[in-house]
N, C-alpha and C. Protein backbone atom coordinates (compact mmCIF):
# COMPACT_ATOMS: atom_id res chain seq x y z
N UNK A 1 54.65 -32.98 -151.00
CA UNK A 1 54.44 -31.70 -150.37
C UNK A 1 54.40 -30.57 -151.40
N UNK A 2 55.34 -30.65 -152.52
CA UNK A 2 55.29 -29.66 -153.37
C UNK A 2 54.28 -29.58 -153.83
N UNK A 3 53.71 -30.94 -154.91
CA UNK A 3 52.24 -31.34 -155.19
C UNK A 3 51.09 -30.62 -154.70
N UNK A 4 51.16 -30.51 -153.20
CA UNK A 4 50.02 -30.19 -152.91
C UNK A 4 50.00 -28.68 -153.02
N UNK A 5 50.93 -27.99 -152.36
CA UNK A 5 51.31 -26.45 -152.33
C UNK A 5 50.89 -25.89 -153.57
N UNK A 6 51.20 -26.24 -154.97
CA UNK A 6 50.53 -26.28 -156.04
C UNK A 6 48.99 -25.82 -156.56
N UNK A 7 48.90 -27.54 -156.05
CA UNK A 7 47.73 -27.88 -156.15
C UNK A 7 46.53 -26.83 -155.38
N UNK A 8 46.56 -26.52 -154.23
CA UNK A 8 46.56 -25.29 -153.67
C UNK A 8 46.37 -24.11 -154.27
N UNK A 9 47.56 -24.19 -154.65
CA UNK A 9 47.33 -22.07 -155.34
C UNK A 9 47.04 -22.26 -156.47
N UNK A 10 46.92 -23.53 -157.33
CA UNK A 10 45.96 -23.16 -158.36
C UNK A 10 44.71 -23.13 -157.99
N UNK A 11 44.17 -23.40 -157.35
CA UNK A 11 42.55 -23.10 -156.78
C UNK A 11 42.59 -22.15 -156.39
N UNK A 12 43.69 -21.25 -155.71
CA UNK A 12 43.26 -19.98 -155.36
C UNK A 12 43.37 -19.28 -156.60
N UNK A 13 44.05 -19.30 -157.31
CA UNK A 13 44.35 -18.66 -158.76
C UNK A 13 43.05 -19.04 -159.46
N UNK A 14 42.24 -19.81 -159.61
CA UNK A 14 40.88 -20.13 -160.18
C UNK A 14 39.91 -18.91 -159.41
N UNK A 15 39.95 -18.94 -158.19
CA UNK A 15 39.46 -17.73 -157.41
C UNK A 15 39.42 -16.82 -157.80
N UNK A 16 40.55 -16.15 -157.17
CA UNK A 16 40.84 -15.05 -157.05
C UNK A 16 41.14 -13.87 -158.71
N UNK A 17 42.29 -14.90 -159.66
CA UNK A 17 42.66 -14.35 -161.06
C UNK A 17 41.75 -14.56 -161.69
N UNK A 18 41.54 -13.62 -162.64
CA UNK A 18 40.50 -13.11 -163.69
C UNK A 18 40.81 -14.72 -164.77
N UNK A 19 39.57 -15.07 -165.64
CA UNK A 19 39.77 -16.01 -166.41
C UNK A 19 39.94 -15.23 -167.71
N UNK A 20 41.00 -15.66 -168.74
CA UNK A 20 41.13 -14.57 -169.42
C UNK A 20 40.46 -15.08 -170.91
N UNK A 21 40.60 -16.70 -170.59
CA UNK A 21 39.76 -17.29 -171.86
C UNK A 21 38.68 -17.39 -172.12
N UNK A 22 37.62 -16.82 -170.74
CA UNK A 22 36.05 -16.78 -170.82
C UNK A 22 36.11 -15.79 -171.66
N UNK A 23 36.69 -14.99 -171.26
CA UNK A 23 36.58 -13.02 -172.42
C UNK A 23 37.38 -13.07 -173.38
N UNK A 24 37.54 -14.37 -173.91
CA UNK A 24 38.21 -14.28 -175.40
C UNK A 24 39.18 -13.35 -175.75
N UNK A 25 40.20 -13.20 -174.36
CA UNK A 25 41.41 -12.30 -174.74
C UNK A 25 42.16 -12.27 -175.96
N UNK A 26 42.61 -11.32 -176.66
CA UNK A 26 43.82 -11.79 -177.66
C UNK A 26 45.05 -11.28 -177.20
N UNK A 27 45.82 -12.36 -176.91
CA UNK A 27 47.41 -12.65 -176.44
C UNK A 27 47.95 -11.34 -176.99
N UNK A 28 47.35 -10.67 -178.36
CA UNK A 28 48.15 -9.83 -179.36
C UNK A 28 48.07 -8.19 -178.93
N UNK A 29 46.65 -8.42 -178.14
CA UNK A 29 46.21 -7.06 -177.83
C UNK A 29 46.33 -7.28 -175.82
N UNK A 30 46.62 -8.30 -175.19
CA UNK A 30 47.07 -8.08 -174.01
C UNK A 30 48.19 -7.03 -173.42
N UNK A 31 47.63 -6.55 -172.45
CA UNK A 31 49.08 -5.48 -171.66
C UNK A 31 49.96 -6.51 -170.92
N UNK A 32 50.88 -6.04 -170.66
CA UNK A 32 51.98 -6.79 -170.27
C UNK A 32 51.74 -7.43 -168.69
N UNK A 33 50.52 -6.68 -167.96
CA UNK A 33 50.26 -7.22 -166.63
C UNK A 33 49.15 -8.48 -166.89
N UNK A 34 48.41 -8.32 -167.85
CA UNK A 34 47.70 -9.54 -168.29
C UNK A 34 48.59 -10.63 -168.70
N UNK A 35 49.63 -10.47 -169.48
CA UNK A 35 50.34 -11.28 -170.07
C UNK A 35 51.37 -11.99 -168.78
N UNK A 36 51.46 -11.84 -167.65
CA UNK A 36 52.07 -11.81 -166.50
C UNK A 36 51.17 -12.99 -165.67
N UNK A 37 50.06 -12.42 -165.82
CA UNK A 37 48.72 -13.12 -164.74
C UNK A 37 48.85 -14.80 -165.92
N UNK A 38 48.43 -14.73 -167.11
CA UNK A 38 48.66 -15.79 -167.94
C UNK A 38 50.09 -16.50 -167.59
N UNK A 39 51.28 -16.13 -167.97
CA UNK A 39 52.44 -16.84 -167.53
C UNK A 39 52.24 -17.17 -166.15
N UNK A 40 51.95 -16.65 -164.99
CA UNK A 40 51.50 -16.91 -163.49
C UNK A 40 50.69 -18.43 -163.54
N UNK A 41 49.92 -18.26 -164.25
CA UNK A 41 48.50 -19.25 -164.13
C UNK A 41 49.20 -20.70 -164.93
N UNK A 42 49.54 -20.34 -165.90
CA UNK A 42 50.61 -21.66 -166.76
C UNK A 42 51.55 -22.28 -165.67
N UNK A 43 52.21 -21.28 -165.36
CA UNK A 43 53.49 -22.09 -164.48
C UNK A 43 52.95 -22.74 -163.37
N UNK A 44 51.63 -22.61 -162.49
CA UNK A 44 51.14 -23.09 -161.57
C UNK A 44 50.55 -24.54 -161.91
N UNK A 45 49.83 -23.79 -162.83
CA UNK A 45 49.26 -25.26 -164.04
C UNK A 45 50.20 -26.22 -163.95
N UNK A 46 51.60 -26.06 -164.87
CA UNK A 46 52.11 -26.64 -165.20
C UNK A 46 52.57 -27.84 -163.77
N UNK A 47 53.24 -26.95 -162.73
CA UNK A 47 53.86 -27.58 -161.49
C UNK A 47 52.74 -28.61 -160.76
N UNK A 48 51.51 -28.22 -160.87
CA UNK A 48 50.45 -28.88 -160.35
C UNK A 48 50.39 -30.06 -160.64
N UNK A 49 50.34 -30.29 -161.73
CA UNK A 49 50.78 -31.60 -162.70
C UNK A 49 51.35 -32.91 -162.50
């Protein structure tokens, strides 16, 4: 059940959140709400797993 819940909002997160590696972000020059959406997108990643 967790799995799927996951699995789930990372597709909506593919949606909906901006991709930040198509636009060749740099981590160095990110604002802290970008840097937020990235940790967001990892941890979903990660749990999906």
């Amino acid at each position: 059940m967790k799995k799927k819940f996951f699995k789930l909002l990372s597709k909506l997160n593919k949606k909906i959140l901006p991709s930040y590696s198509k636009r060749q972000l740099d981590l160095a020059k990110a604002t802290k709400f970008q840097k937020a959406i990235i940790g967001w997108k990892l941890w979903v990643t990660k749990n999906s797993l």
